[in-house]
PDB file of N, CA and C in Angstrom:
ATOM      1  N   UNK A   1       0.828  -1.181   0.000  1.00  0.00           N
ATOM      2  CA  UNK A   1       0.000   0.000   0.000  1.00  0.00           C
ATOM      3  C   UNK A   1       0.877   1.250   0.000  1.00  0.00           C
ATOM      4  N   UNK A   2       1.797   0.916   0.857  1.00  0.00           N
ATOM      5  CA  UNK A   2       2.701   2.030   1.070  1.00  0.00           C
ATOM      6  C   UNK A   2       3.682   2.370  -1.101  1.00  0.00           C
ATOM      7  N   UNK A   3       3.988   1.564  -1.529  1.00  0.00           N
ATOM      8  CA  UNK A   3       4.547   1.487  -2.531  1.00  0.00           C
ATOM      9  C   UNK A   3       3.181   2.348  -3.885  1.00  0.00           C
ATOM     10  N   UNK A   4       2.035   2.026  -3.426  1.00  0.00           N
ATOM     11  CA  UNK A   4       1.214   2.490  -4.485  1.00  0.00           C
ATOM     12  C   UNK A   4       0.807   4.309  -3.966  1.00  0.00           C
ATOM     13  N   UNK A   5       0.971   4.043  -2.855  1.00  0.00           N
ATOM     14  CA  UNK A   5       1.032   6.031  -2.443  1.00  0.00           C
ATOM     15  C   UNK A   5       2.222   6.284  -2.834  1.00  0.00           C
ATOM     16  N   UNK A   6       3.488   5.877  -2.486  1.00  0.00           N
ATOM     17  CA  UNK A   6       4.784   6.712  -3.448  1.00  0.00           C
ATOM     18  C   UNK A   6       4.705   7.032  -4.563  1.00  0.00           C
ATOM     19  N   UNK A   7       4.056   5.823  -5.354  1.00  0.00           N
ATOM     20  CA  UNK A   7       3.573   5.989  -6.326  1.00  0.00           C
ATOM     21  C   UNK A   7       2.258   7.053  -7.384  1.00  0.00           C
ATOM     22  N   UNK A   8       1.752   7.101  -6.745  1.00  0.00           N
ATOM     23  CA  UNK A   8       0.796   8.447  -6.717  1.00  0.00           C
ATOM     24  C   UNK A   8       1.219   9.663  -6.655  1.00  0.00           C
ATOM     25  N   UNK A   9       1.812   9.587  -5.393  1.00  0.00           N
ATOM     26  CA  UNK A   9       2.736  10.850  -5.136  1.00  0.00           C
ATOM     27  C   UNK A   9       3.707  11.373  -6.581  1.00  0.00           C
ATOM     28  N   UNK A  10       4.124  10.500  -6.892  1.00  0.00           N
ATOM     29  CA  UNK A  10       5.454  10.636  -8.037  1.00  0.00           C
ATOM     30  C   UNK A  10       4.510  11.197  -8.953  1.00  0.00           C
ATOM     31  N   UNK A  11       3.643  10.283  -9.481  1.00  0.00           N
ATOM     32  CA  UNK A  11       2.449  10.590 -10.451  1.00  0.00           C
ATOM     33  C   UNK A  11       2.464  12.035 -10.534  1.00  0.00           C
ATOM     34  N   UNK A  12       1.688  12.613  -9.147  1.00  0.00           N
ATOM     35  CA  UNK A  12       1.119  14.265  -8.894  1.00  0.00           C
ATOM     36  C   UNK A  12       2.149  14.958  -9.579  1.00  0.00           C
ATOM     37  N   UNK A  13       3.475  14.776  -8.613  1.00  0.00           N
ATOM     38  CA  UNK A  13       4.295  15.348  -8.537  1.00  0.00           C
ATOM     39  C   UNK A  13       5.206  15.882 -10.173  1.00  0.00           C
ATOM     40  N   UNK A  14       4.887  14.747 -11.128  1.00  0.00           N
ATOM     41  CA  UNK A  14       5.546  14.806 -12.689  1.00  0.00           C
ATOM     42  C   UNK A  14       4.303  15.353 -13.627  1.00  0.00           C
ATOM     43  N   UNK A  15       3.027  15.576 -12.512  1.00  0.00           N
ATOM     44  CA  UNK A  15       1.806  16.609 -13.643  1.00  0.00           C
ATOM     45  C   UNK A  15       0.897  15.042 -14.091  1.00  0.00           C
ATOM     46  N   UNK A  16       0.651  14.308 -14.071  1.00  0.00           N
ATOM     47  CA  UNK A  16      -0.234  13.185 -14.529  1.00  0.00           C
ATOM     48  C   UNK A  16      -1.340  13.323 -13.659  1.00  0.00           C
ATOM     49  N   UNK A  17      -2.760  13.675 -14.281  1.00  0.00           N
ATOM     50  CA  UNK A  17      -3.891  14.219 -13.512  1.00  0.00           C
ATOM     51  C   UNK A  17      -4.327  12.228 -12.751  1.00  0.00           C
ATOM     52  N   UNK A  18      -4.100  12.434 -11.462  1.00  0.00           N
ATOM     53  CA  UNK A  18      -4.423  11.267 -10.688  1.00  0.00           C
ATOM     54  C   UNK A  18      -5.071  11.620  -9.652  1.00  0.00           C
ATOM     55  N   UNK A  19      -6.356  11.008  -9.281  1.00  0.00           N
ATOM     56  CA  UNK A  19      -6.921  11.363  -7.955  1.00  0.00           C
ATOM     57  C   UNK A  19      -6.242  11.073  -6.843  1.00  0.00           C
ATOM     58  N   UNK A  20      -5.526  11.930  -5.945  1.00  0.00           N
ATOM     59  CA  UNK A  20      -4.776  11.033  -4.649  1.00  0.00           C
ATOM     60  C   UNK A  20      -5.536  10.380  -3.939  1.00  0.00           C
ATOM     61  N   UNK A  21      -5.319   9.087  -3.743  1.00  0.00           N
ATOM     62  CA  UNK A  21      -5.865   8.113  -3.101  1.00  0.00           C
ATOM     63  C   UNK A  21      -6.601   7.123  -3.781  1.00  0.00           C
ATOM     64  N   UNK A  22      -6.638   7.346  -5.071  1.00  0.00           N
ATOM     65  CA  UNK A  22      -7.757   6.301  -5.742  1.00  0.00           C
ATOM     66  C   UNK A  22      -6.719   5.137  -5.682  1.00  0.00           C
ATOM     67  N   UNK A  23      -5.755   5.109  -5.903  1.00  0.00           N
ATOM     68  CA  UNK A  23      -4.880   3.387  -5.877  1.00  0.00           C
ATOM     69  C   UNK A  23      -4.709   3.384  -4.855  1.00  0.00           C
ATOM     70  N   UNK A  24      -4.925   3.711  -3.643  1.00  0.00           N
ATOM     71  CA  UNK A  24      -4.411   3.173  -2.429  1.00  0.00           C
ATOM     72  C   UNK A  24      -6.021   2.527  -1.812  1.00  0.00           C
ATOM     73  N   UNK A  25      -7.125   2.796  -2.581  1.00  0.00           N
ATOM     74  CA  UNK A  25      -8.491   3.001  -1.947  1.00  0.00           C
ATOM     75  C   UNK A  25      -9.081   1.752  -2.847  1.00  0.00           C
ATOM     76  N   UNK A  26      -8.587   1.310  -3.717  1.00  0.00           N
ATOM     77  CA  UNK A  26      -8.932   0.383  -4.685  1.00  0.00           C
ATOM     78  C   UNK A  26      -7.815  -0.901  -4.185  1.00  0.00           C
ATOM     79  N   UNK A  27      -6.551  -0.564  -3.808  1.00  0.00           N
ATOM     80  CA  UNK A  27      -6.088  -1.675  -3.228  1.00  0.00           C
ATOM     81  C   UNK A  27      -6.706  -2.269  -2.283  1.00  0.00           C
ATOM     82  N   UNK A  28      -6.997  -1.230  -1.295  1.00  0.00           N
ATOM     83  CA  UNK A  28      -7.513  -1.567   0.038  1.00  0.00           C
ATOM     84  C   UNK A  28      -9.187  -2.514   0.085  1.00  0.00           C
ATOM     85  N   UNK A  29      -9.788  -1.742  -0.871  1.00  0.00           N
ATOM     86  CA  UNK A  29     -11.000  -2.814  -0.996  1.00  0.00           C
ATOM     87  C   UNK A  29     -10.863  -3.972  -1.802  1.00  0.00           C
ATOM     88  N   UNK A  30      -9.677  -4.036  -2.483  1.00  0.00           N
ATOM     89  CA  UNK A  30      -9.248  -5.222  -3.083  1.00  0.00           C
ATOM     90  C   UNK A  30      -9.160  -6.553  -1.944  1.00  0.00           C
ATOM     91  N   UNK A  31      -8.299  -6.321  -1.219  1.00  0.00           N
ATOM     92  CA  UNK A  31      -7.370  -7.100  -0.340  1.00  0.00           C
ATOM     93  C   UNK A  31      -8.640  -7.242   1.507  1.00  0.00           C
ATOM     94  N   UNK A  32      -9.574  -6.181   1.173  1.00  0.00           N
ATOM     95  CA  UNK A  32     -10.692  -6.252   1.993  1.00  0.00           C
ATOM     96  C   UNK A  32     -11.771  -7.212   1.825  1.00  0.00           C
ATOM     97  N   UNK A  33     -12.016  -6.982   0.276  1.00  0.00           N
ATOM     98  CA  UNK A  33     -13.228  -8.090   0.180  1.00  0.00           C
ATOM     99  C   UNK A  33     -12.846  -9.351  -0.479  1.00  0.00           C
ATOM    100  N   UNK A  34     -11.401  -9.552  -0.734  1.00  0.00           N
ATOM    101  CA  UNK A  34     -10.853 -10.909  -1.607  1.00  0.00           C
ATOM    102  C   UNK A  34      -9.901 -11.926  -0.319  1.00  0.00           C
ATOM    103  N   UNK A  35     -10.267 -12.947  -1.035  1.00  0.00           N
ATOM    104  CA  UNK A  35      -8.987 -14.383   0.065  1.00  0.00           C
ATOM    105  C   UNK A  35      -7.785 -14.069  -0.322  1.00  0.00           C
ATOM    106  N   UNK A  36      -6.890 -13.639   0.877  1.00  0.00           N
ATOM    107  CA  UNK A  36      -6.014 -13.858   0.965  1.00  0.00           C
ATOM    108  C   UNK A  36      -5.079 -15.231   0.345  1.00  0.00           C
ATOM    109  N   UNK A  37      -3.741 -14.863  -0.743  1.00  0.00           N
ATOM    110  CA  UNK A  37      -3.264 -15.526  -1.411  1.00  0.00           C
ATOM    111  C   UNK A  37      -3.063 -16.663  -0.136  1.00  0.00           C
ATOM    112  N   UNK A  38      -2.654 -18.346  -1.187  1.00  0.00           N
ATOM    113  CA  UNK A  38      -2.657 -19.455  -0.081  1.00  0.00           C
ATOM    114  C   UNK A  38      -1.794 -19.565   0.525  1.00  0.00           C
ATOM    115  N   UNK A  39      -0.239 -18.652   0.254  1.00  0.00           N
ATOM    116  CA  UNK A  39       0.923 -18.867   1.029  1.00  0.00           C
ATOM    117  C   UNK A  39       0.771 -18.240   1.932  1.00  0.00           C
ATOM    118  N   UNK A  40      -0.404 -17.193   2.186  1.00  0.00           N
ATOM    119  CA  UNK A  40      -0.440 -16.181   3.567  1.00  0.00           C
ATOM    120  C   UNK A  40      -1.353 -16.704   4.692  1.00  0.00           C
ATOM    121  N   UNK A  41      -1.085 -16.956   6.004  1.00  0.00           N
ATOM    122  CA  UNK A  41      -1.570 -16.853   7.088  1.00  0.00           C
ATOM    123  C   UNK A  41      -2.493 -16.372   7.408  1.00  0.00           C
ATOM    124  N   UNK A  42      -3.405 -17.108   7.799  1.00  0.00           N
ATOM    125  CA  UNK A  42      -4.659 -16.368   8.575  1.00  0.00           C
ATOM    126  C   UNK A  42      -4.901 -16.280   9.893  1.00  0.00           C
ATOM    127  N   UNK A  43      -4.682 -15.143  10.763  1.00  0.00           N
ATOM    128  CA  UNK A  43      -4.946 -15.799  12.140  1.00  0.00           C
ATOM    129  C   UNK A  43      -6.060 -15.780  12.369  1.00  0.00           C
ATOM    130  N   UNK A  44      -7.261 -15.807  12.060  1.00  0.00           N
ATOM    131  CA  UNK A  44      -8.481 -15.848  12.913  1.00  0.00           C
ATOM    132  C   UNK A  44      -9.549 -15.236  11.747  1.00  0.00           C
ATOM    133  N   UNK A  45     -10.590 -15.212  11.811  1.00  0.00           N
ATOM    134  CA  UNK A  45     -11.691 -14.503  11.561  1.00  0.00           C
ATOM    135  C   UNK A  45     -11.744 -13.096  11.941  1.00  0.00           C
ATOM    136  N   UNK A  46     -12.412 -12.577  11.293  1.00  0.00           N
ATOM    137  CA  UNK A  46     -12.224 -10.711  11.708  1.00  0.00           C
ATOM    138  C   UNK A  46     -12.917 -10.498  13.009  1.00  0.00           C
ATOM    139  N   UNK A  47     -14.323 -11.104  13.506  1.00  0.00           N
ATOM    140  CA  UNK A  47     -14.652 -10.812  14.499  1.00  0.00           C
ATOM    141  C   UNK A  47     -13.221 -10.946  15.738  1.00  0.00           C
ATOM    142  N   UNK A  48     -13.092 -12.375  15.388  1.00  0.00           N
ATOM    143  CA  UNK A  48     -11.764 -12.946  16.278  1.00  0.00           C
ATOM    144  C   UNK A  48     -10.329 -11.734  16.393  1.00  0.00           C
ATOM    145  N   UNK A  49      -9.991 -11.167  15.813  1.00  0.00           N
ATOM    146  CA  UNK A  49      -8.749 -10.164  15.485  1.00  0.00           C
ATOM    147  C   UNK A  49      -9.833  -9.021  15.752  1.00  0.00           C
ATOM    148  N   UNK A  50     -11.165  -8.700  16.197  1.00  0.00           N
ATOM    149  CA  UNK A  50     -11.501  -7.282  16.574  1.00  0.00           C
ATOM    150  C   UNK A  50     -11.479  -7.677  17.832  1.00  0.00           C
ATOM    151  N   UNK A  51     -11.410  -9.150  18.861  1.00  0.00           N
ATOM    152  CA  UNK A  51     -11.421  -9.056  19.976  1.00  0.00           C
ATOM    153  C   UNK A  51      -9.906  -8.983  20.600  1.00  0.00           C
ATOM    154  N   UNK A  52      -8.677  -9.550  19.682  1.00  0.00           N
ATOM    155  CA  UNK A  52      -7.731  -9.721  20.411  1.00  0.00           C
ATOM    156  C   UNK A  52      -7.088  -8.137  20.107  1.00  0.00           C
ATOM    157  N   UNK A  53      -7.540  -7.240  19.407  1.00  0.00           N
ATOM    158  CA  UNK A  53      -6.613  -5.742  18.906  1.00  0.00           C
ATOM    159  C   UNK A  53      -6.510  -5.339  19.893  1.00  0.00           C
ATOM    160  N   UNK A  54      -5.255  -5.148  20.252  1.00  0.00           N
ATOM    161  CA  UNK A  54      -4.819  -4.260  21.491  1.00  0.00           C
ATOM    162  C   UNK A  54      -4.363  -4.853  22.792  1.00  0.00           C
ATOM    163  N   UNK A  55      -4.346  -6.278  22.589  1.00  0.00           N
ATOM    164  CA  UNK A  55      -3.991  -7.271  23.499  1.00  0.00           C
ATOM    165  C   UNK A  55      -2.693  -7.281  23.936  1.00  0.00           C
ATOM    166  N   UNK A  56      -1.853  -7.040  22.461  1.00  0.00           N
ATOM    167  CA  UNK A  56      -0.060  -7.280  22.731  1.00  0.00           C
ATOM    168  C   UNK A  56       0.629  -5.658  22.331  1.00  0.00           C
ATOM    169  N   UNK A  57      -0.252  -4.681  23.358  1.00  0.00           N
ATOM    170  CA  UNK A  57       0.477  -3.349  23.293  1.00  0.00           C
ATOM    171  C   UNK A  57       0.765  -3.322  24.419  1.00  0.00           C
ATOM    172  N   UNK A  58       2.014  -2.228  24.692  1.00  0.00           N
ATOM    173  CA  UNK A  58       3.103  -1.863  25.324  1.00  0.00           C
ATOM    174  C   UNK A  58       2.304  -1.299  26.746  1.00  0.00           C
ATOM    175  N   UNK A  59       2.908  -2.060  27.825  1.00  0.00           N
ATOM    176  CA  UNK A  59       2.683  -1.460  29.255  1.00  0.00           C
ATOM    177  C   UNK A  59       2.554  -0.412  29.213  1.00  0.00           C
ATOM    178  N   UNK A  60       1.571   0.779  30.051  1.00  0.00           N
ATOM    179  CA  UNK A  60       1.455   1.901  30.358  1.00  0.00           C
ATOM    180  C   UNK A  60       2.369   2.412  30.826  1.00  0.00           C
ATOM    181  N   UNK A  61       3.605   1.603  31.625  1.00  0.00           N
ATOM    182  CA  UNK A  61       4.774   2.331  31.957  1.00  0.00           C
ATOM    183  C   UNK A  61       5.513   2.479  30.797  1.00  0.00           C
ATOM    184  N   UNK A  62       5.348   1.810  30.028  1.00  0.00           N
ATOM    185  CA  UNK A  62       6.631   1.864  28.519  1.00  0.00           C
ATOM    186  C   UNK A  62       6.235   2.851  27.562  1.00  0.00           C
ATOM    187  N   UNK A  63       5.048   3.774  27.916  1.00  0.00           N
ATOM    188  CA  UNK A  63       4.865   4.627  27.284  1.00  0.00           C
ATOM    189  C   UNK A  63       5.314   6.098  27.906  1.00  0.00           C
ATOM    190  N   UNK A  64       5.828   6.933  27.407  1.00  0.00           N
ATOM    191  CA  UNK A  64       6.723   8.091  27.634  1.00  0.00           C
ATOM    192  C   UNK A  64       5.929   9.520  27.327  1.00  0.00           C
ATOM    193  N   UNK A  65       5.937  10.023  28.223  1.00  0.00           N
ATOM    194  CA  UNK A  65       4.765  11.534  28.503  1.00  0.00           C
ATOM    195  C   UNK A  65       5.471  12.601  28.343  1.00  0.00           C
ATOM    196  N   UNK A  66       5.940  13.445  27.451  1.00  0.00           N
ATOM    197  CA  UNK A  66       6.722  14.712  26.719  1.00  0.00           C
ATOM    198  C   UNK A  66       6.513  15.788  27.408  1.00  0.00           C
TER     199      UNK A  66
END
């Protein structure tokens, strides 16, 4: 995703009329509503990964107050 915004960016940037964000917004519902290729890992179901988000973040002490 990150490679298709550089990409965009470059686009703007050399004058090629591109909507910013349309390839990063078309990837994203790509890879949202399609199976994951078979060499990739699945951990869980989405409900399953909306319950564990935030499970394996950093102690409240390991966070640093400016």
């Amino acid at each position: 995703m990150a490679a298709i915004a550089g990409a965009e960016m470059a686009m703007l940037d050399c004058g090629i009329s591109v909507t910013p964000g349309s390839g990063v917004a078309a990837a994203s519902e790509y890879w949202r509503t399609h199976q994951p290729p078979s060499g990739l890992l699945m951990r869980g179901t989405p409900n399953e990964l909306k319950e564990s988000h935030g499970t394996n973040s950093l102690p409240r002490s390991a966070v640093v107050k400016g």
